[in-house]
C-alpha atoms as a PDB file:
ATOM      1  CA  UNK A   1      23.262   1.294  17.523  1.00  0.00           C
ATOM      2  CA  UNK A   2      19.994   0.346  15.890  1.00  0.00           C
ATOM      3  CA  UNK A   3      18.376   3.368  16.798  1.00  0.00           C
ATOM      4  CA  UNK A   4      20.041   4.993  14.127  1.00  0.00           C
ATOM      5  CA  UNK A   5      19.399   2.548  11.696  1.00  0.00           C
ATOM      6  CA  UNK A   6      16.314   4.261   9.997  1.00  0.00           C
ATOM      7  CA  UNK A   7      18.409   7.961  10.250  1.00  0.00           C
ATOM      8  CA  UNK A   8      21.598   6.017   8.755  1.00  0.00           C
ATOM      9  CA  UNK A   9      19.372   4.619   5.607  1.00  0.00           C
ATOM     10  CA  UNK A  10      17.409   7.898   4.802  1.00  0.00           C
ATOM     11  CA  UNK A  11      21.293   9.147   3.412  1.00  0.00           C
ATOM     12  CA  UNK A  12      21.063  11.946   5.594  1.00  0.00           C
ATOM     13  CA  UNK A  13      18.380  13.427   3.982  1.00  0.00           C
ATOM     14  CA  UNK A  14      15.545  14.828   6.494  1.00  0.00           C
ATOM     15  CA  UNK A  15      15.938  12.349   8.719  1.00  0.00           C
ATOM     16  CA  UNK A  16      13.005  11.676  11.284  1.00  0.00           C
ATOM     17  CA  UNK A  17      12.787  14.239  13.900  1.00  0.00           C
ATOM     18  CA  UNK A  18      12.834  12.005  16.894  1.00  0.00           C
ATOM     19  CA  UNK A  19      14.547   8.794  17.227  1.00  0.00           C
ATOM     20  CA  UNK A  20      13.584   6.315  19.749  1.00  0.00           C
ATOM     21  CA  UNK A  21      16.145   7.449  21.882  1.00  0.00           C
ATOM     22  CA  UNK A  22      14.183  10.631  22.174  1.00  0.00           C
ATOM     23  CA  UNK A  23      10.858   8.983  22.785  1.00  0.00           C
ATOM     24  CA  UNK A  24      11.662   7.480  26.275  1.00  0.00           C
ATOM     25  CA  UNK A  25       9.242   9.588  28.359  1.00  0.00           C
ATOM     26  CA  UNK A  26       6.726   9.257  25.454  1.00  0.00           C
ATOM     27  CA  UNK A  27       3.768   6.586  24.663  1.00  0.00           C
ATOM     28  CA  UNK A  28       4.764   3.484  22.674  1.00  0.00           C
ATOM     29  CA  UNK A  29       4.423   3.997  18.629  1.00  0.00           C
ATOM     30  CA  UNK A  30       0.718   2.598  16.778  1.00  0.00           C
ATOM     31  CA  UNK A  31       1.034  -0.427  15.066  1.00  0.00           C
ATOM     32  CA  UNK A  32       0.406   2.113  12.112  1.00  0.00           C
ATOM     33  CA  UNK A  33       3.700   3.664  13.281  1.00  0.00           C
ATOM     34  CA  UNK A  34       5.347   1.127  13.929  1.00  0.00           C
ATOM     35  CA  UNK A  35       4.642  -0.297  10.159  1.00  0.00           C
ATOM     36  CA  UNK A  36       5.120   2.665   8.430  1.00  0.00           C
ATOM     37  CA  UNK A  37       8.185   2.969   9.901  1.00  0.00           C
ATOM     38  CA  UNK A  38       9.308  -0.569   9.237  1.00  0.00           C
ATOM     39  CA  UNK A  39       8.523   0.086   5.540  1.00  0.00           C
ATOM     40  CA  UNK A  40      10.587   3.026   5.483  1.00  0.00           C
ATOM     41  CA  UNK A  41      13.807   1.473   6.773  1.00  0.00           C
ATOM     42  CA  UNK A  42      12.918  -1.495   4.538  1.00  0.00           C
ATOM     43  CA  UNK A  43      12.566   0.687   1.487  1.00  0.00           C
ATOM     44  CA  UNK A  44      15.757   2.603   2.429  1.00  0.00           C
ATOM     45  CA  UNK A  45      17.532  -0.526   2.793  1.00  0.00           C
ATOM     46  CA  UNK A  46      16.524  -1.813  -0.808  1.00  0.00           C
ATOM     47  CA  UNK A  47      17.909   1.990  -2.812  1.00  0.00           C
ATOM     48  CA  UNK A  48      21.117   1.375  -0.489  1.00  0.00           C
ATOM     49  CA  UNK A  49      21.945  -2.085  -1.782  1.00  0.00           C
ATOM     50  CA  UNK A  50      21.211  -1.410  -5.653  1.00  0.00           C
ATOM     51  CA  UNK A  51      24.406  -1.230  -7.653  1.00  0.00           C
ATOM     52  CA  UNK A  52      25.301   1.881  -7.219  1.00  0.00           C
ATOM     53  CA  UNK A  53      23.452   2.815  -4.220  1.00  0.00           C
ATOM     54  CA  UNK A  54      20.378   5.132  -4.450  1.00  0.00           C
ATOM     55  CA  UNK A  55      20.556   8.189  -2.391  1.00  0.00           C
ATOM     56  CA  UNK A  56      16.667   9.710  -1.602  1.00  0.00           C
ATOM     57  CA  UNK A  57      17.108  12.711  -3.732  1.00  0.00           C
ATOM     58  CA  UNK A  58      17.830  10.726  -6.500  1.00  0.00           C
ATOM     59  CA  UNK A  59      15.042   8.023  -6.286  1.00  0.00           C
ATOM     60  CA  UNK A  60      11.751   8.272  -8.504  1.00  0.00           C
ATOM     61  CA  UNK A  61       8.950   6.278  -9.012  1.00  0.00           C
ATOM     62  CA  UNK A  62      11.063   3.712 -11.269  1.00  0.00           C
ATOM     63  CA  UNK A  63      12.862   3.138  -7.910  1.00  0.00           C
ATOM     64  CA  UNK A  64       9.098   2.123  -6.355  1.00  0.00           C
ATOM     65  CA  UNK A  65       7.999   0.350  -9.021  1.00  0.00           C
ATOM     66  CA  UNK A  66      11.088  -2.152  -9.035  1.00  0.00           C
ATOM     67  CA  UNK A  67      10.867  -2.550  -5.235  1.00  0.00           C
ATOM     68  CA  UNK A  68       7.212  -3.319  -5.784  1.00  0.00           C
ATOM     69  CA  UNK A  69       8.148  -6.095  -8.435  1.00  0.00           C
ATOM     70  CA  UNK A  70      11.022  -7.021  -5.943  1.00  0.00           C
ATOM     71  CA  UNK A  71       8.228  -7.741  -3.623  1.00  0.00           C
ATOM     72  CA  UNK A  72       6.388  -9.661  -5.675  1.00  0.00           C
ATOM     73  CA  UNK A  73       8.775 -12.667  -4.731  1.00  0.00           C
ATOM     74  CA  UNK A  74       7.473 -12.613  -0.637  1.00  0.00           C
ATOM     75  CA  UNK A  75       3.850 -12.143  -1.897  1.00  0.00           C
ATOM     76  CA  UNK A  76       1.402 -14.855  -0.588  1.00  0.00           C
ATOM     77  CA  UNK A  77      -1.436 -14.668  -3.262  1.00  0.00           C
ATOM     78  CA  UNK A  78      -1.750 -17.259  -5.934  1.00  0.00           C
ATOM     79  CA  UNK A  79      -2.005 -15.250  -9.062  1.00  0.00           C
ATOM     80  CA  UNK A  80      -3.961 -17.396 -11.551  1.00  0.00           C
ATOM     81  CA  UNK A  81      -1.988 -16.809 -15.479  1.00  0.00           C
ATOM     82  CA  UNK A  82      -4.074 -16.279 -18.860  1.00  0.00           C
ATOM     83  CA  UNK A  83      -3.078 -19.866 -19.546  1.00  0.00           C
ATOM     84  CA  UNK A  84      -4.208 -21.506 -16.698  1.00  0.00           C
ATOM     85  CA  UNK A  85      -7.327 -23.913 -16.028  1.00  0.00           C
ATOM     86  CA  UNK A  86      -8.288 -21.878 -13.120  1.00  0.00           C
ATOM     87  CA  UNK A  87      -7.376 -18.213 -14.844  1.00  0.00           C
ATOM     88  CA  UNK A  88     -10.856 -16.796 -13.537  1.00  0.00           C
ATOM     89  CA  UNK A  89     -12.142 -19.186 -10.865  1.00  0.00           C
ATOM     90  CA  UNK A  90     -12.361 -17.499  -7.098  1.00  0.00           C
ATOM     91  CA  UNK A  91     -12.075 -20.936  -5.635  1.00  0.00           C
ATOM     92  CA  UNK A  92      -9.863 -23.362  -7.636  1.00  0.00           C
ATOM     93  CA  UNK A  93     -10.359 -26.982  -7.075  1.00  0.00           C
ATOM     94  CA  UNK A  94      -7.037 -28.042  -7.016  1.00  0.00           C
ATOM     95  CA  UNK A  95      -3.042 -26.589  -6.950  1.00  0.00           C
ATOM     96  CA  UNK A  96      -0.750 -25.205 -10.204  1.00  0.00           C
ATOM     97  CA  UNK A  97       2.338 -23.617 -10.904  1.00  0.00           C
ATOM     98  CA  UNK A  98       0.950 -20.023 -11.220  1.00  0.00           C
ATOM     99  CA  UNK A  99       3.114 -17.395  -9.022  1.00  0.00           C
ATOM    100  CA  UNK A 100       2.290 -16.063  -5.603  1.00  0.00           C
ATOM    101  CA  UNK A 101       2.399 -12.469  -5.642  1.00  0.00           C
ATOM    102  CA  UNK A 102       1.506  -9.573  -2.999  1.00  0.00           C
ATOM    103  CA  UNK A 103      -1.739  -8.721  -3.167  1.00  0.00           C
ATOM    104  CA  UNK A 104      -3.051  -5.330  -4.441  1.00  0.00           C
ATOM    105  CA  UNK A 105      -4.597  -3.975  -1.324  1.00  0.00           C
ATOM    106  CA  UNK A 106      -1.012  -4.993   0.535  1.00  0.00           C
ATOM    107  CA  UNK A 107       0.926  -2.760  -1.717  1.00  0.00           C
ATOM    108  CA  UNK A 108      -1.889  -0.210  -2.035  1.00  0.00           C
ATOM    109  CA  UNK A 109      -1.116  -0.088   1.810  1.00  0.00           C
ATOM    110  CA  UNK A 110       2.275   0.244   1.412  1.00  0.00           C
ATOM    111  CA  UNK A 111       2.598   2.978  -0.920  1.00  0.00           C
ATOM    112  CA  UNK A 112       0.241   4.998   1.425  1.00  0.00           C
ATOM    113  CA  UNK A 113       2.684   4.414   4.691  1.00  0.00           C
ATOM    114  CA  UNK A 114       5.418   5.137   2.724  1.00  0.00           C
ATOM    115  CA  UNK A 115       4.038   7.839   0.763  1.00  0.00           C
ATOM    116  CA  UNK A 116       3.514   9.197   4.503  1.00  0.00           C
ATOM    117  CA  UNK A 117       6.811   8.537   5.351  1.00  0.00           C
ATOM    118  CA  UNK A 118       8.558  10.128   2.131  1.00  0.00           C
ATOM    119  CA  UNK A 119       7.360  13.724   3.992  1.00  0.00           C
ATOM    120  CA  UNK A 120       7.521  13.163   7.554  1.00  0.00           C
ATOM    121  CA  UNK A 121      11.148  12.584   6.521  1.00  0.00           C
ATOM    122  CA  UNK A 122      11.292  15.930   4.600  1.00  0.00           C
ATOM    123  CA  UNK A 123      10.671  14.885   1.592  1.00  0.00           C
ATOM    124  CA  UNK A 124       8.203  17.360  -0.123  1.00  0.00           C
ATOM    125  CA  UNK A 125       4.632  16.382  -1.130  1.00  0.00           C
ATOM    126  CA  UNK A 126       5.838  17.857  -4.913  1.00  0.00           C
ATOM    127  CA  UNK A 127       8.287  15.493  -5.602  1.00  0.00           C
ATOM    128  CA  UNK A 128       7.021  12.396  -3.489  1.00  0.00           C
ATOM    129  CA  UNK A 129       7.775   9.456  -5.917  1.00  0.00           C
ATOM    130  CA  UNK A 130       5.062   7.570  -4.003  1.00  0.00           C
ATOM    131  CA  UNK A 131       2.359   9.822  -5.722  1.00  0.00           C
ATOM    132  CA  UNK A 132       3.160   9.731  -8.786  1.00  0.00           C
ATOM    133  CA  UNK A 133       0.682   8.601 -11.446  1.00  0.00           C
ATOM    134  CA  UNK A 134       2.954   5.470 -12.937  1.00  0.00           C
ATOM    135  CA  UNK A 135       2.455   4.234  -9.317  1.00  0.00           C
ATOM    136  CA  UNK A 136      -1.309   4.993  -9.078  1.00  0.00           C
ATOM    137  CA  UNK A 137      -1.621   2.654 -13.067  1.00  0.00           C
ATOM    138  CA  UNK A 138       0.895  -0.097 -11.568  1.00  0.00           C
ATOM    139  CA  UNK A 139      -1.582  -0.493  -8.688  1.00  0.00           C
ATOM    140  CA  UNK A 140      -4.569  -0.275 -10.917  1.00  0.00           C
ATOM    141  CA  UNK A 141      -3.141  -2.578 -13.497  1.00  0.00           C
ATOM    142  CA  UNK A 142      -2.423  -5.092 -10.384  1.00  0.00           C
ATOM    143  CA  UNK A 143      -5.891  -4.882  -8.986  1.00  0.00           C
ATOM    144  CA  UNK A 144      -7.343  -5.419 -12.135  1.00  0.00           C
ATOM    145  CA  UNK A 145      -5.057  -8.124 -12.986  1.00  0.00           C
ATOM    146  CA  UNK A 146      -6.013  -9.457 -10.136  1.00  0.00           C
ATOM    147  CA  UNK A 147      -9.148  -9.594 -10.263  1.00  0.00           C
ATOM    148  CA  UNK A 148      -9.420 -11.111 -13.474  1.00  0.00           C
ATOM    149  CA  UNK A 149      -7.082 -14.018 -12.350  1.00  0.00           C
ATOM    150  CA  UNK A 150      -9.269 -14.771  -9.402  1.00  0.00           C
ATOM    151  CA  UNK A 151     -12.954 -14.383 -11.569  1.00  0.00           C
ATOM    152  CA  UNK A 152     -14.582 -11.752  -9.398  1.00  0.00           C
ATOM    153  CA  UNK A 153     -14.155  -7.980 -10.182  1.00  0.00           C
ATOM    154  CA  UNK A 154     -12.875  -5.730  -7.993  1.00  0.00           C
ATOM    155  CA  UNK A 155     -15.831  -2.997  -6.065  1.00  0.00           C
ATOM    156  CA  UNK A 156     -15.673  -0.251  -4.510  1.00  0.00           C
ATOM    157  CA  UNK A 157     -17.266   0.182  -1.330  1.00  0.00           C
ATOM    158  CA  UNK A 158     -20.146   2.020  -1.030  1.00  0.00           C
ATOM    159  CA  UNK A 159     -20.227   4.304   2.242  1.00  0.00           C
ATOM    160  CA  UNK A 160     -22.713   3.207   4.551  1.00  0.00           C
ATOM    161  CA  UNK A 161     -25.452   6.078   5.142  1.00  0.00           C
ATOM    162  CA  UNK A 162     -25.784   6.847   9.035  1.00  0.00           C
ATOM    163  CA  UNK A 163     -28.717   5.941  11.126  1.00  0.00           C
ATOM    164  CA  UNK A 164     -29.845   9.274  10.475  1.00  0.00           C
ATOM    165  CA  UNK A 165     -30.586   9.608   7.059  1.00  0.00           C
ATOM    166  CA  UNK A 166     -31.767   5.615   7.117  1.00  0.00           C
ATOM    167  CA  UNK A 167     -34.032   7.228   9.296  1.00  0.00           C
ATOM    168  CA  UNK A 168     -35.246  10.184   7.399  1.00  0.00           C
ATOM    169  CA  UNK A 169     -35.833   8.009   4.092  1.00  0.00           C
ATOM    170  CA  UNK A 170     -37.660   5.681   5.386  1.00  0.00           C
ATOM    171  CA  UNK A 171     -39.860   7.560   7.382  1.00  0.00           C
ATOM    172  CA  UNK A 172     -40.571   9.919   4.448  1.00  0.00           C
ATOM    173  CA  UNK A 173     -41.485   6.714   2.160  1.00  0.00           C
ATOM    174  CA  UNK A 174     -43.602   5.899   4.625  1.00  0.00           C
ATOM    175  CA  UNK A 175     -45.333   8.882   4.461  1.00  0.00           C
ATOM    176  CA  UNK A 176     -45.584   9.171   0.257  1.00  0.00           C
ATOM    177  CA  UNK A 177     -47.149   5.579   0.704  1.00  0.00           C
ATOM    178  CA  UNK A 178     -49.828   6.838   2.705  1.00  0.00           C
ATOM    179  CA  UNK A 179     -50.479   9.521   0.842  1.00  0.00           C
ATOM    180  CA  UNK A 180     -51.181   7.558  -2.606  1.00  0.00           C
END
């Protein structure tokens, strides 16, 4: 009965191709499966119990963006206000009444499993409310937001540089030092 659960929730529409029924014979899913696919029923769940329900075809990314704010209320990150004493310190001396929110690289996460998920359950990459661009500014407004709260701006990483061209840099400054 709860192998159907996730086929049940999608409203019929392209449901998963194989439900664990199916996978007997076959190796046990990722914990990246396993998630995404935990997300998924969990999303599904959430358009089903709105008032009226939400089928799949019908949802868009102000469906996503409530969930995401519906969220907010299991989130585990303090989320210093403007008002607050600490608004901007990293490592705040002492406790206040700001919220706890989910953090932004939880939800940026999220949206990528179940932007994943939206096609593998035939869903088509055109009209995948997961991508859409109000998503992409609600997650940059959030890590921004974020940031500010906690006093320490958000970086990107910069890609390491292999071995290799370490290698090949150094050797070559090397050699223009000799040279001079």
């Amino acid at each position: 009965m709860a192998s159907s659960k996730g086929k049940d929730l999608a409203s019929g529409e392209g449901s998963s191709s194989r439900s664990p029924d199916d996978r007997q014979g076959a190796a046990p899913l990722s914990r990246y499966e396993s998630q995404k696919r935990r997300d998924w029923n969990t999303f599904c769940q959430y358009l089903k119990n709105q008032r009226p329900p939400v089928a799949m075809a019908q949802c868009n990314s102000s469906h996503v963006l409530d969930f995401l704010r519906y969220l907010d209320q299991f989130g585990k990150t303090k989320v210093h206000l403007q008002g607050c004493v600490f608004f901007g310190q990293p490592e705040p001396p002492g406790p206040c009444a700001c919220p706890l929110r989910q953090a932004w690289g939880s939800l940026d996460a999220l949206i990528g499993r179940l932007r994943a998920a939206y096609e593998e359950n035939g869903g088509s990459p055109e009209t995948n409310p997961f991508a859409s661009g109000a998503i992409r500014m609600y997650l940059r407004e959030v890590r921004d937001s974020q940031a500010k709260a906690r006093g320490v701006p958000y970086k990107k990483k910069k890609k390491k540089r292999s071995a290799h061209v370490k290698s090949a840099s150094a050797s070559s400054a090397a050699d223009a030092a000799r040279s001079s």
